[in-house]
PDB file of N, CA and C in Angstrom:
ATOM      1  N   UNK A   1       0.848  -1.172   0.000  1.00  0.00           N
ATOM      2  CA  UNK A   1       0.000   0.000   0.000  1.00  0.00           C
ATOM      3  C   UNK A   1       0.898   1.241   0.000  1.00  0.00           C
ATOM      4  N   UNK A   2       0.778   1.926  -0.713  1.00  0.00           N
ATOM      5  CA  UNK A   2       1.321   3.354  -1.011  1.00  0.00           C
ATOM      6  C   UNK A   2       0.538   4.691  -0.019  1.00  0.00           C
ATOM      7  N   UNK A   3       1.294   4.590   0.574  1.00  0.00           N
ATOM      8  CA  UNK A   3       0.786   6.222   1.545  1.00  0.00           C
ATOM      9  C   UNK A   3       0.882   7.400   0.980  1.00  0.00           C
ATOM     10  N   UNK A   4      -0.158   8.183   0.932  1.00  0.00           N
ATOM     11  CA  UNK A   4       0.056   9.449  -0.548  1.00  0.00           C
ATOM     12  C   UNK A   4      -0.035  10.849   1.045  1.00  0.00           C
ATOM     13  N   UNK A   5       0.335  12.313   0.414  1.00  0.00           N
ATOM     14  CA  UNK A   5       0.862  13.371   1.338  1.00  0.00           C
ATOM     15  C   UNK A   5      -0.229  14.078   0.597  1.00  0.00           C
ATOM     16  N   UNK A   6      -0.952  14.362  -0.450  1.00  0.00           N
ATOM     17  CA  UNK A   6      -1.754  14.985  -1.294  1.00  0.00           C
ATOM     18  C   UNK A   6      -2.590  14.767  -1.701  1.00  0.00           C
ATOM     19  N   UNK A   7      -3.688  15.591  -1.773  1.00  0.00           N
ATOM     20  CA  UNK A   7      -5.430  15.221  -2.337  1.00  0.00           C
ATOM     21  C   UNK A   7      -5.428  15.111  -3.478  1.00  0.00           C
ATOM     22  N   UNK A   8      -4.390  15.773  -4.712  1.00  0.00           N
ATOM     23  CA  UNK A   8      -4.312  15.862  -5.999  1.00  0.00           C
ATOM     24  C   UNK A   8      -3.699  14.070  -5.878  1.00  0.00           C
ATOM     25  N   UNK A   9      -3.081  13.704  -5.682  1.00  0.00           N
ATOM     26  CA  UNK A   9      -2.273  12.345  -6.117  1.00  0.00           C
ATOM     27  C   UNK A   9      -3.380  11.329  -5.899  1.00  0.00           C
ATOM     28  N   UNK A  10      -4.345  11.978  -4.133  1.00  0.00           N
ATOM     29  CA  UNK A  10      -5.026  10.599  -4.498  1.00  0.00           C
ATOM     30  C   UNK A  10      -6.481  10.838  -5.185  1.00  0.00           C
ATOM     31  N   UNK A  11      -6.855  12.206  -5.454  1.00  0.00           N
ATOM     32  CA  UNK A  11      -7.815  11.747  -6.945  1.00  0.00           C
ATOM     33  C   UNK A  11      -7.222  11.739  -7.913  1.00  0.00           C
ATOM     34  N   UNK A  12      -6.163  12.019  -7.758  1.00  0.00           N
ATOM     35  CA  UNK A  12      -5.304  11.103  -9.406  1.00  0.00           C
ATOM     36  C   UNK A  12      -5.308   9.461  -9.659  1.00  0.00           C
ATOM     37  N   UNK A  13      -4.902   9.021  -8.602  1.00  0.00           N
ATOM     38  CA  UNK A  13      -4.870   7.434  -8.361  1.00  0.00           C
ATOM     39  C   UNK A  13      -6.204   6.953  -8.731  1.00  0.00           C
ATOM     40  N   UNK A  14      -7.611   7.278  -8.060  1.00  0.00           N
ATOM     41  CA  UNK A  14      -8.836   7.554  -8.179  1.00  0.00           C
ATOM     42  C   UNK A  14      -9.473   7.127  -9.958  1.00  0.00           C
ATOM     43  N   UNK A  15      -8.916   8.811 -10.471  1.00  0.00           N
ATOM     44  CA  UNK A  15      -9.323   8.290 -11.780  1.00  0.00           C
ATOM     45  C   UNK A  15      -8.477   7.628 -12.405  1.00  0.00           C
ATOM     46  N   UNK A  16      -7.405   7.482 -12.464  1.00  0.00           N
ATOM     47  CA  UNK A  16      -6.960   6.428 -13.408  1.00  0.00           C
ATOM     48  C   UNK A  16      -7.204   4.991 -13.048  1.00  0.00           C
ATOM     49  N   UNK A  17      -8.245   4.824 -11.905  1.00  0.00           N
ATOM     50  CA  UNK A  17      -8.475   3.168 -11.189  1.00  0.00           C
ATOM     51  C   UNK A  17      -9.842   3.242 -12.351  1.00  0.00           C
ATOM     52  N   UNK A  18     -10.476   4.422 -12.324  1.00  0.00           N
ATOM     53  CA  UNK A  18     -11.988   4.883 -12.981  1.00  0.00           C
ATOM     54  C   UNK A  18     -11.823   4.363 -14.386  1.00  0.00           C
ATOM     55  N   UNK A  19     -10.738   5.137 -14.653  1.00  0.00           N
ATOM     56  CA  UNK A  19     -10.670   5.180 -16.513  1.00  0.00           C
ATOM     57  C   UNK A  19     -10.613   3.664 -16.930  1.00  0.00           C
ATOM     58  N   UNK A  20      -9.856   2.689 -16.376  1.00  0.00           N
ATOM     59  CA  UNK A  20      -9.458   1.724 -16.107  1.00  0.00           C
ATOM     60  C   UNK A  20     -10.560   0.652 -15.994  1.00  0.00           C
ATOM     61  N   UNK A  21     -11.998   1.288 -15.492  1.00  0.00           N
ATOM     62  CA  UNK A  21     -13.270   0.330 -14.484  1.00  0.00           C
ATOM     63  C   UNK A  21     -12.493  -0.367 -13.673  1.00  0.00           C
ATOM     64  N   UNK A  22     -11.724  -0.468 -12.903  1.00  0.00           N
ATOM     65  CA  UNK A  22     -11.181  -0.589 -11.589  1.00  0.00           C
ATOM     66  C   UNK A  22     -12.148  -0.839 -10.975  1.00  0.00           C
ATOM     67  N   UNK A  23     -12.226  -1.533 -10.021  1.00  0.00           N
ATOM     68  CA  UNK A  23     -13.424  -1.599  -9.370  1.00  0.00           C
ATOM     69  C   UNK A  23     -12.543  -1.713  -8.063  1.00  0.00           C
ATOM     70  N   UNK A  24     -12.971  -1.256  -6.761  1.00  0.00           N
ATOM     71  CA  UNK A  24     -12.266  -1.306  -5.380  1.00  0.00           C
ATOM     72  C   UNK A  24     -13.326  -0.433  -4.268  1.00  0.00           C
ATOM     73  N   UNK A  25     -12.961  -0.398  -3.413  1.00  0.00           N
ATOM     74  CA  UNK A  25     -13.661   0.383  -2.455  1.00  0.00           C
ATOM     75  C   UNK A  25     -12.961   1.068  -1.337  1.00  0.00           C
ATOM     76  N   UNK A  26     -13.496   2.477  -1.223  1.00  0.00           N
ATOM     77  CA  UNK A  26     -13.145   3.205  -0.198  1.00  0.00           C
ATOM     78  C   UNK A  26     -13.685   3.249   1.384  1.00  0.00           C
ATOM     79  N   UNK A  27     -12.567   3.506   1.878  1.00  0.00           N
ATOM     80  CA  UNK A  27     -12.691   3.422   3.544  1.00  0.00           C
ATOM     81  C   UNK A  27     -12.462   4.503   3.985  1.00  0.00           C
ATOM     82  N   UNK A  28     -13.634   5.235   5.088  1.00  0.00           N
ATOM     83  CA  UNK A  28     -13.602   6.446   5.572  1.00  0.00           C
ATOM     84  C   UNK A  28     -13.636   6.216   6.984  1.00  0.00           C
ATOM     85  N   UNK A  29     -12.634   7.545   7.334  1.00  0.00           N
ATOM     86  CA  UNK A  29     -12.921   7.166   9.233  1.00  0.00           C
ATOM     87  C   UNK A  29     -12.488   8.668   9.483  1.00  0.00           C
ATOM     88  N   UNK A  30     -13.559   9.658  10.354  1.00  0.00           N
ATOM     89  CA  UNK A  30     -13.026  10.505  10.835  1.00  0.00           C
ATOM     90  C   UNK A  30     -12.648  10.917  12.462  1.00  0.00           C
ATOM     91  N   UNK A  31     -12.125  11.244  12.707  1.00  0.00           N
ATOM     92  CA  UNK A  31     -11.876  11.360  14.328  1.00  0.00           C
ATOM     93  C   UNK A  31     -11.048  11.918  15.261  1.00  0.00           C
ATOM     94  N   UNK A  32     -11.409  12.396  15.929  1.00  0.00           N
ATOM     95  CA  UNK A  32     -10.053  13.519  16.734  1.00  0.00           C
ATOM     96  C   UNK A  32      -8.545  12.716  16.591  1.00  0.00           C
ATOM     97  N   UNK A  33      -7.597  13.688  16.433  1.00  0.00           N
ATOM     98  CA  UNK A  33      -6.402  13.956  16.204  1.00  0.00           C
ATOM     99  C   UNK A  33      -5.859  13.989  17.536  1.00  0.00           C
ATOM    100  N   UNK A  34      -5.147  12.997  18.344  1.00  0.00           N
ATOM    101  CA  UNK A  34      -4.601  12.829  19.658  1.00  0.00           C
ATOM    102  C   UNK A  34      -3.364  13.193  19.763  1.00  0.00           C
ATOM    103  N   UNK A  35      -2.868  14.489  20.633  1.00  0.00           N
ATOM    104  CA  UNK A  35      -0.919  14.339  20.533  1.00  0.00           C
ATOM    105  C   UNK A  35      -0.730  14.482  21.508  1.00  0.00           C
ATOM    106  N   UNK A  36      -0.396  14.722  22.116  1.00  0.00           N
ATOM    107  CA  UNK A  36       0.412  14.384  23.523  1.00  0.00           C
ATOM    108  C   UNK A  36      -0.354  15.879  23.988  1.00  0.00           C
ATOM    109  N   UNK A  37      -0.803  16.217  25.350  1.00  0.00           N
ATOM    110  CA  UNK A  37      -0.969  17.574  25.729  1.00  0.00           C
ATOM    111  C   UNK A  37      -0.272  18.063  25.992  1.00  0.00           C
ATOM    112  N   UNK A  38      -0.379  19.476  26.096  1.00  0.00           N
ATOM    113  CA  UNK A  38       0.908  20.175  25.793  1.00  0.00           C
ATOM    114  C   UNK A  38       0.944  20.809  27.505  1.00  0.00           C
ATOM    115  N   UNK A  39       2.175  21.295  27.639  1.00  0.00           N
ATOM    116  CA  UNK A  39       2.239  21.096  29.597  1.00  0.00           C
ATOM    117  C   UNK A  39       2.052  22.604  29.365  1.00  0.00           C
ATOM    118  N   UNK A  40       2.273  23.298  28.606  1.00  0.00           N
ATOM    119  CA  UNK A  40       1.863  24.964  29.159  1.00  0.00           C
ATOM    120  C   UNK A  40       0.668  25.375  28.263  1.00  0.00           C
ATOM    121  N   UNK A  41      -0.322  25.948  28.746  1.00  0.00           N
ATOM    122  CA  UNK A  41      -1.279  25.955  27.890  1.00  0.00           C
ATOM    123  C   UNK A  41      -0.901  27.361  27.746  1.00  0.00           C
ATOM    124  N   UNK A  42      -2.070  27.967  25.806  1.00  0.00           N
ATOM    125  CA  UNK A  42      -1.523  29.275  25.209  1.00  0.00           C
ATOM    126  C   UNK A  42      -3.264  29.708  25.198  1.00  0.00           C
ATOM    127  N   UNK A  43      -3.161  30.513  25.629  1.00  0.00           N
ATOM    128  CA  UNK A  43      -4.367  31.654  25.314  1.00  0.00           C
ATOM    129  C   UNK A  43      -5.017  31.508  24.012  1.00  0.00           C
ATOM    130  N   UNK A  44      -4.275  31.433  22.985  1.00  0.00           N
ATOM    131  CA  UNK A  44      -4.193  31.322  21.738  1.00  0.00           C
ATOM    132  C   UNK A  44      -5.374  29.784  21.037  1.00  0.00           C
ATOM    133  N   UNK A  45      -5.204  29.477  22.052  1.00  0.00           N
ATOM    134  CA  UNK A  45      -5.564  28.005  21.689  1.00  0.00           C
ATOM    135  C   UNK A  45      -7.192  27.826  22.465  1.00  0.00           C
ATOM    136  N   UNK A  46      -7.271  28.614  23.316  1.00  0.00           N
ATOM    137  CA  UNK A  46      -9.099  28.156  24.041  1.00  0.00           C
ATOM    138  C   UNK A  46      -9.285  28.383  23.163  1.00  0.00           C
ATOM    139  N   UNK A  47     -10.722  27.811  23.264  1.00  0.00           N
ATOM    140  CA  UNK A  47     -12.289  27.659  22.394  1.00  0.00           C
ATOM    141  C   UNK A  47     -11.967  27.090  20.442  1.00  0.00           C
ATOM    142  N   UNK A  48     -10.786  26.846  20.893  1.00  0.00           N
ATOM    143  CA  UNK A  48     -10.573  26.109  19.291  1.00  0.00           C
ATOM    144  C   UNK A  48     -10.965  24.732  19.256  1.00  0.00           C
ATOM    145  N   UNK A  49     -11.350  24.573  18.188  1.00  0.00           N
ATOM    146  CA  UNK A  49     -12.009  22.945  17.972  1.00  0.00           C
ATOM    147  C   UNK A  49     -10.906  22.281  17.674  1.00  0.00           C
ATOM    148  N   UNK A  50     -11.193  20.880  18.331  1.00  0.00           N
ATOM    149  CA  UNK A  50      -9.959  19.710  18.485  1.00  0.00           C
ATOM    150  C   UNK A  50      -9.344  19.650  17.081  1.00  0.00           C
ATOM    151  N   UNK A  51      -8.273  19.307  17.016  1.00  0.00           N
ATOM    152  CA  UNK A  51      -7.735  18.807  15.681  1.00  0.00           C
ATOM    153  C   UNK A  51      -8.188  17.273  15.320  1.00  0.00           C
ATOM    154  N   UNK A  52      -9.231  17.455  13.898  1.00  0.00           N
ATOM    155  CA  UNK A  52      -9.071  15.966  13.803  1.00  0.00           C
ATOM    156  C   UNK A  52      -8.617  15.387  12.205  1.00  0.00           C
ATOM    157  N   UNK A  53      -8.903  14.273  11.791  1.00  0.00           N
ATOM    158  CA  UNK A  53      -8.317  13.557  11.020  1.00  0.00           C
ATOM    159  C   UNK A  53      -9.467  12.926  10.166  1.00  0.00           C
ATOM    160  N   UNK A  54      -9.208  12.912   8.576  1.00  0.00           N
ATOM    161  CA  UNK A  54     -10.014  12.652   7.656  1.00  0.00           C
ATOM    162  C   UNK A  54      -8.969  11.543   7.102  1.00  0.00           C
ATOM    163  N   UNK A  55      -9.269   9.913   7.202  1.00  0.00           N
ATOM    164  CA  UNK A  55      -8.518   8.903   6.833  1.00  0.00           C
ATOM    165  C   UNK A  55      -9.149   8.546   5.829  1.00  0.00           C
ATOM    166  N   UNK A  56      -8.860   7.831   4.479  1.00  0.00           N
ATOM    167  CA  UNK A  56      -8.903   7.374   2.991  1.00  0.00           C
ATOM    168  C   UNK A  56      -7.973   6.504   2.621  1.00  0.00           C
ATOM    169  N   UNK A  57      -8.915   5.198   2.518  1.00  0.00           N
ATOM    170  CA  UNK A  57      -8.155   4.444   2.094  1.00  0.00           C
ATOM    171  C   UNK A  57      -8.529   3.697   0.968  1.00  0.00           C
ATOM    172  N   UNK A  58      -8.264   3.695  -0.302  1.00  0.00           N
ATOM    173  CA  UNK A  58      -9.043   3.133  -1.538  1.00  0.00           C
ATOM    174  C   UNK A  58      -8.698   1.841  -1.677  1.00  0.00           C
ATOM    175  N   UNK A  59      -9.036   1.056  -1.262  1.00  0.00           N
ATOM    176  CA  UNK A  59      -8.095  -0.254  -1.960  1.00  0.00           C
ATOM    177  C   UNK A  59      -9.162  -1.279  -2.980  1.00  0.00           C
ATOM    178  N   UNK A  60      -7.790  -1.555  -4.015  1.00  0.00           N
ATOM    179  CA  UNK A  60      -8.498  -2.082  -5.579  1.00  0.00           C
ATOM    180  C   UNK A  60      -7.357  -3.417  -5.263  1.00  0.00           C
ATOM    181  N   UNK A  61      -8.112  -4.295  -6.607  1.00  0.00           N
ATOM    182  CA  UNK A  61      -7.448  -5.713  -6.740  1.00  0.00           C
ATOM    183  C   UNK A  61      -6.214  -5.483  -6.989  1.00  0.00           C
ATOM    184  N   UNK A  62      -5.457  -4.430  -7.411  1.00  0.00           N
ATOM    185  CA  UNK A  62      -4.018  -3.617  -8.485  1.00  0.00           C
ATOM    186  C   UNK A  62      -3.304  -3.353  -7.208  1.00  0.00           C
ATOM    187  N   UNK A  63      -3.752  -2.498  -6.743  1.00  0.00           N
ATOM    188  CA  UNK A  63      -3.051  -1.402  -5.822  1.00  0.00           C
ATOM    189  C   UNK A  63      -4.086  -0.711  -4.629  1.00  0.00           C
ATOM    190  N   UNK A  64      -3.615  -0.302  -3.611  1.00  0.00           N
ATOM    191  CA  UNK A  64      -3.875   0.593  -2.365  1.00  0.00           C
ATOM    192  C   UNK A  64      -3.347   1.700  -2.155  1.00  0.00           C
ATOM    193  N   UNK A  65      -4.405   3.008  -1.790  1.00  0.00           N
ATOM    194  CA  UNK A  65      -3.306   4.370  -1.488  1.00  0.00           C
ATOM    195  C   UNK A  65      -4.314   4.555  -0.378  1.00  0.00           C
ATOM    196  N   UNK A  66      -3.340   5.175   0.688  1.00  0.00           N
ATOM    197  CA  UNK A  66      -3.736   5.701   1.956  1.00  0.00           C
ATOM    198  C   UNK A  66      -3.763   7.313   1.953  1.00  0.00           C
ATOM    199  N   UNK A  67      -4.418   8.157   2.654  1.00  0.00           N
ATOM    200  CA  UNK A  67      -4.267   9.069   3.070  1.00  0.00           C
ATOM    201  C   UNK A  67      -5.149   9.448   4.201  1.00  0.00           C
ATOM    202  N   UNK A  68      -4.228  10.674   4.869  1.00  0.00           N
ATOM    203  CA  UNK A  68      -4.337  11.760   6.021  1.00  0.00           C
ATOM    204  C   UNK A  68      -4.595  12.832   5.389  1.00  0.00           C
ATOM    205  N   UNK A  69      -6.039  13.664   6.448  1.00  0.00           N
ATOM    206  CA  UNK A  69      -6.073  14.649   5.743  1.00  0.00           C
ATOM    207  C   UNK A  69      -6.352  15.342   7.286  1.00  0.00           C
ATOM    208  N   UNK A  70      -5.603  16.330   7.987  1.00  0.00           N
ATOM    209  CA  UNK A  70      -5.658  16.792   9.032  1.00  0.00           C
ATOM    210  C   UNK A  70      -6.659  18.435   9.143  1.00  0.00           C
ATOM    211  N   UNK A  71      -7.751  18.358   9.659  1.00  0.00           N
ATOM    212  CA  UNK A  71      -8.698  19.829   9.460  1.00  0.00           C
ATOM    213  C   UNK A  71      -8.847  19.921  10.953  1.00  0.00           C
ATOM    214  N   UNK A  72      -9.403  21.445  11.374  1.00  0.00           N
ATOM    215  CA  UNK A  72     -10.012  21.725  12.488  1.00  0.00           C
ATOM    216  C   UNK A  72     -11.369  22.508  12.235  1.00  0.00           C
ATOM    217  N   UNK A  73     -11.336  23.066  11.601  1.00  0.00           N
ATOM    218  CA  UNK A  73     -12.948  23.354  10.801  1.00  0.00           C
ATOM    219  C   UNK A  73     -13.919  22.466   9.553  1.00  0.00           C
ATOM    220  N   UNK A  74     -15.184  22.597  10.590  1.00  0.00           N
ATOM    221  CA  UNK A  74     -16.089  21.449   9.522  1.00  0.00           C
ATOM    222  C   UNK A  74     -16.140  22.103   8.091  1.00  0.00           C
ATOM    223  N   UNK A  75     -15.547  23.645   7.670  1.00  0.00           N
ATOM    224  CA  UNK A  75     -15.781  23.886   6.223  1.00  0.00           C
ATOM    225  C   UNK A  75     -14.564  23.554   5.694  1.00  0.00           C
ATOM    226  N   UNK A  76     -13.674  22.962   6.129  1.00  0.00           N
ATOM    227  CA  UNK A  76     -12.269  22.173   5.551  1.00  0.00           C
ATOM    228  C   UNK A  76     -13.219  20.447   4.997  1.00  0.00           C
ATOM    229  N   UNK A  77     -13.787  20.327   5.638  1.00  0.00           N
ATOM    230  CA  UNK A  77     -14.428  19.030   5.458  1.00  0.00           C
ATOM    231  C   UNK A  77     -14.992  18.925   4.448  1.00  0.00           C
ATOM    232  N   UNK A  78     -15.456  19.931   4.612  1.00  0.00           N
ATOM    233  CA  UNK A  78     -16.496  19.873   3.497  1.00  0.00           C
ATOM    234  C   UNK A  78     -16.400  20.082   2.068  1.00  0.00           C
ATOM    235  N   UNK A  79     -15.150  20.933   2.363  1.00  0.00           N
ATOM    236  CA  UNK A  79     -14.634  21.330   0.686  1.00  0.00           C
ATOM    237  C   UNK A  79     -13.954  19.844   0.314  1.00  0.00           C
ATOM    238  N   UNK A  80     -13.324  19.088   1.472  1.00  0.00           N
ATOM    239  CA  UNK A  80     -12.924  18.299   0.480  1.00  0.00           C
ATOM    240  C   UNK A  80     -13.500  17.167  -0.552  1.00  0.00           C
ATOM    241  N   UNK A  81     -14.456  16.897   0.745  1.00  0.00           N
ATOM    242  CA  UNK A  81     -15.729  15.988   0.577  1.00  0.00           C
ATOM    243  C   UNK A  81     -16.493  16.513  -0.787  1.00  0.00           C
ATOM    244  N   UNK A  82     -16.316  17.274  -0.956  1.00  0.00           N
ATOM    245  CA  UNK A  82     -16.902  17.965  -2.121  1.00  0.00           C
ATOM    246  C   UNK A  82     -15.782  17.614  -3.804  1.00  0.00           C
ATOM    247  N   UNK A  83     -14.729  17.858  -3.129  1.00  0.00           N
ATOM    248  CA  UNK A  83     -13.757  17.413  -4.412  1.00  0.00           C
ATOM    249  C   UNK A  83     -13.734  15.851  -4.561  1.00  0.00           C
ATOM    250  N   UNK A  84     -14.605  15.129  -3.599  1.00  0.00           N
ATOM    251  CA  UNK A  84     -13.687  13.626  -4.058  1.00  0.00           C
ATOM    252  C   UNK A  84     -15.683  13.357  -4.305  1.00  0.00           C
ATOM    253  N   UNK A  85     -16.068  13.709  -4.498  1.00  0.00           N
ATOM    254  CA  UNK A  85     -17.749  13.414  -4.418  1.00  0.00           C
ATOM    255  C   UNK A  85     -17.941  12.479  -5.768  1.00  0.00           C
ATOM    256  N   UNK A  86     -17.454  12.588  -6.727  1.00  0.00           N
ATOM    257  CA  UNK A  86     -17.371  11.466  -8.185  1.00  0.00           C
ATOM    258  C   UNK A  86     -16.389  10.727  -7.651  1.00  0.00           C
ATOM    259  N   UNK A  87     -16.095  10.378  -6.635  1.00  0.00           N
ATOM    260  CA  UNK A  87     -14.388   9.354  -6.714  1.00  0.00           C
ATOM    261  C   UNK A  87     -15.497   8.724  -5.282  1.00  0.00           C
ATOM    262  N   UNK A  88     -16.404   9.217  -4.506  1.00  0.00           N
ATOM    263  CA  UNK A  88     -17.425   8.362  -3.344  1.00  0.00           C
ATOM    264  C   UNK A  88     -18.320   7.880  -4.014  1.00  0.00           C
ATOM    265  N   UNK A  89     -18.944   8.259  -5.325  1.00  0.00           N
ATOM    266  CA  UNK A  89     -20.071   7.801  -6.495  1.00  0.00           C
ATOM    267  C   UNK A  89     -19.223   6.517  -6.684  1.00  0.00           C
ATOM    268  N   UNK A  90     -18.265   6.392  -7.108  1.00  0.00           N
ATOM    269  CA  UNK A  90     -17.553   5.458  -8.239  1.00  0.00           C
ATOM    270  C   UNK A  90     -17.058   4.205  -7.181  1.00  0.00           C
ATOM    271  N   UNK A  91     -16.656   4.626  -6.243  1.00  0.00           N
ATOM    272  CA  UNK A  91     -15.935   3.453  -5.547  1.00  0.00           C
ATOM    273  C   UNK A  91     -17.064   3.165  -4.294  1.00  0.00           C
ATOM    274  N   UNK A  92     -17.068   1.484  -4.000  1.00  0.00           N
ATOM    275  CA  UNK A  92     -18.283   1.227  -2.874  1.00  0.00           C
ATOM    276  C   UNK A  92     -17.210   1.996  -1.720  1.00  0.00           C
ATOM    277  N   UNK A  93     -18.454   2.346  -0.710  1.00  0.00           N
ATOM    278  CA  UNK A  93     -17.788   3.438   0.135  1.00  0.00           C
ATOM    279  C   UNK A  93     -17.606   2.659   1.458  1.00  0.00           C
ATOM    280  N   UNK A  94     -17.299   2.803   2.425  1.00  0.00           N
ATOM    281  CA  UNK A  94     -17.616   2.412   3.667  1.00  0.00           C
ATOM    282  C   UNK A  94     -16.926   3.264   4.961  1.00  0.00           C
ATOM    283  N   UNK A  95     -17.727   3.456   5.854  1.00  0.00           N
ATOM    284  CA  UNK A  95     -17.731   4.130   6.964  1.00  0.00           C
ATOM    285  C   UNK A  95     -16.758   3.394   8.182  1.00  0.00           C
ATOM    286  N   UNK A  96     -15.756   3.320   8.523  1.00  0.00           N
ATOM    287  CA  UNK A  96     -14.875   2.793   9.197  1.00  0.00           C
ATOM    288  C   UNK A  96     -14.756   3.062  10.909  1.00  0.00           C
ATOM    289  N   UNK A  97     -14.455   2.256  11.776  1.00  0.00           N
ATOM    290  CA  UNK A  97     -13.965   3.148  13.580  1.00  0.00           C
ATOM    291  C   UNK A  97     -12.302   3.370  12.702  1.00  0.00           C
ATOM    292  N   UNK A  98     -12.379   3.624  14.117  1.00  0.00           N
ATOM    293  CA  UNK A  98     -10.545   3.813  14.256  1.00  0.00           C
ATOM    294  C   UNK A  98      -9.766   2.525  13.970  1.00  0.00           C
ATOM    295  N   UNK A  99     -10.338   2.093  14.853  1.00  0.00           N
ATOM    296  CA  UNK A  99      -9.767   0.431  15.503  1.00  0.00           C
ATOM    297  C   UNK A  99      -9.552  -0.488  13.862  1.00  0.00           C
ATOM    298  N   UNK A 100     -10.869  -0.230  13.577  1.00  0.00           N
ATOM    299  CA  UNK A 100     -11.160  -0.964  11.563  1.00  0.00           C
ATOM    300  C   UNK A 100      -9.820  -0.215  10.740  1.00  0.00           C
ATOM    301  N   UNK A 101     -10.062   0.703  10.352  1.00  0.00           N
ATOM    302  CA  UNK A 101      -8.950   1.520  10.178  1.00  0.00           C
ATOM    303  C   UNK A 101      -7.469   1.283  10.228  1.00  0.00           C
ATOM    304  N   UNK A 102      -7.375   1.234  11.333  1.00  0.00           N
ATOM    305  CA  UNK A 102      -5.928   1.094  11.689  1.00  0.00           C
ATOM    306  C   UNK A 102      -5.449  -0.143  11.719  1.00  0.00           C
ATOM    307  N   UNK A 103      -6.440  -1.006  11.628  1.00  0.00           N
ATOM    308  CA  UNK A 103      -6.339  -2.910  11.047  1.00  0.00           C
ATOM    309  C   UNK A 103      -5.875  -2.657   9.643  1.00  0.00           C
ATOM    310  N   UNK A 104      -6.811  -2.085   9.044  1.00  0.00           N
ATOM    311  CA  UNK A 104      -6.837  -1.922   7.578  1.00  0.00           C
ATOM    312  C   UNK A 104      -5.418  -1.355   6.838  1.00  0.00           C
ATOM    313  N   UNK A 105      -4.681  -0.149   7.754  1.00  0.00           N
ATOM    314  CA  UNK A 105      -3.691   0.199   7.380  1.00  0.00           C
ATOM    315  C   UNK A 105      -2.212  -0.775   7.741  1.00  0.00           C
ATOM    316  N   UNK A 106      -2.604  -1.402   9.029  1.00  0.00           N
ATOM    317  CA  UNK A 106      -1.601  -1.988   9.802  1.00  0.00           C
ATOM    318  C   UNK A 106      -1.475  -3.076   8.595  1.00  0.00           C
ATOM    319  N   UNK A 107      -2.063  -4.476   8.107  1.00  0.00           N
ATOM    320  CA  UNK A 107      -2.198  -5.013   7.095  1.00  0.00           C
ATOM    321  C   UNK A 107      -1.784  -4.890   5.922  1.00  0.00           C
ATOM    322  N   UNK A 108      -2.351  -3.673   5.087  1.00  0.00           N
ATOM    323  CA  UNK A 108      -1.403  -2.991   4.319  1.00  0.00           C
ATOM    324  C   UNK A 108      -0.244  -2.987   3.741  1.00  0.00           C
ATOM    325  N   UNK A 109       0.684  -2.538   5.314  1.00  0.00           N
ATOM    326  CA  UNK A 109       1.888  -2.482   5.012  1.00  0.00           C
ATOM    327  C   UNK A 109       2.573  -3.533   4.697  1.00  0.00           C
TER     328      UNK A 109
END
């Protein structure tokens, strides 16, 4: 499985699975973003919404690409959700935990 850093690479991967009739299915999991707390807290930082994590994982009979997509606002979400909306049409979708997820990636490798 190929771990991708970019939204362009993985609706690139996407359509050329499309052009192809590829057939595979995507795995979605969203969920707070955990890092260690931080020992001095910043002013800067109340009333901000948690950091969380938009996981994608397409996997076809060919090939697998993973991605992270790190937001703290639901209109980050949404735009992206919006760019991959023919690439959630095309591939069977599925709604993932963490735990599924992180099987799914752990495996993978």
């Amino acid at each position: 499985m190929k771990q991708i850093t970019d939204l362009k690479e993985l609706k690139d991967f996407a359509m050329a699975m499309m052009d192809k009739r590829v057939k595979g299915k995507i795995y979605v999991n969203q969920a707070n973003y955990s890092l260690e707390e931080p020992i001095l807290s910043d002013e800067d930082t109340a009333g901000r919404q948690p950091l969380q994590v938009l996981r994608i994982l397409i996997k076809t009979d060919y090939e697998s690409v993973y991605y992270e997509y790190l937001f703290n606002e639901a209109l980050d979400l949404e735009e992206i959700n919006v760019q991959l909306d023919d690439i959630y049409l095309y591939f069977e979708k599925e709604i993932v935990s963490v735990e599924y997820m992180n099987d799914l990636v752990r495996i993978g490798q």
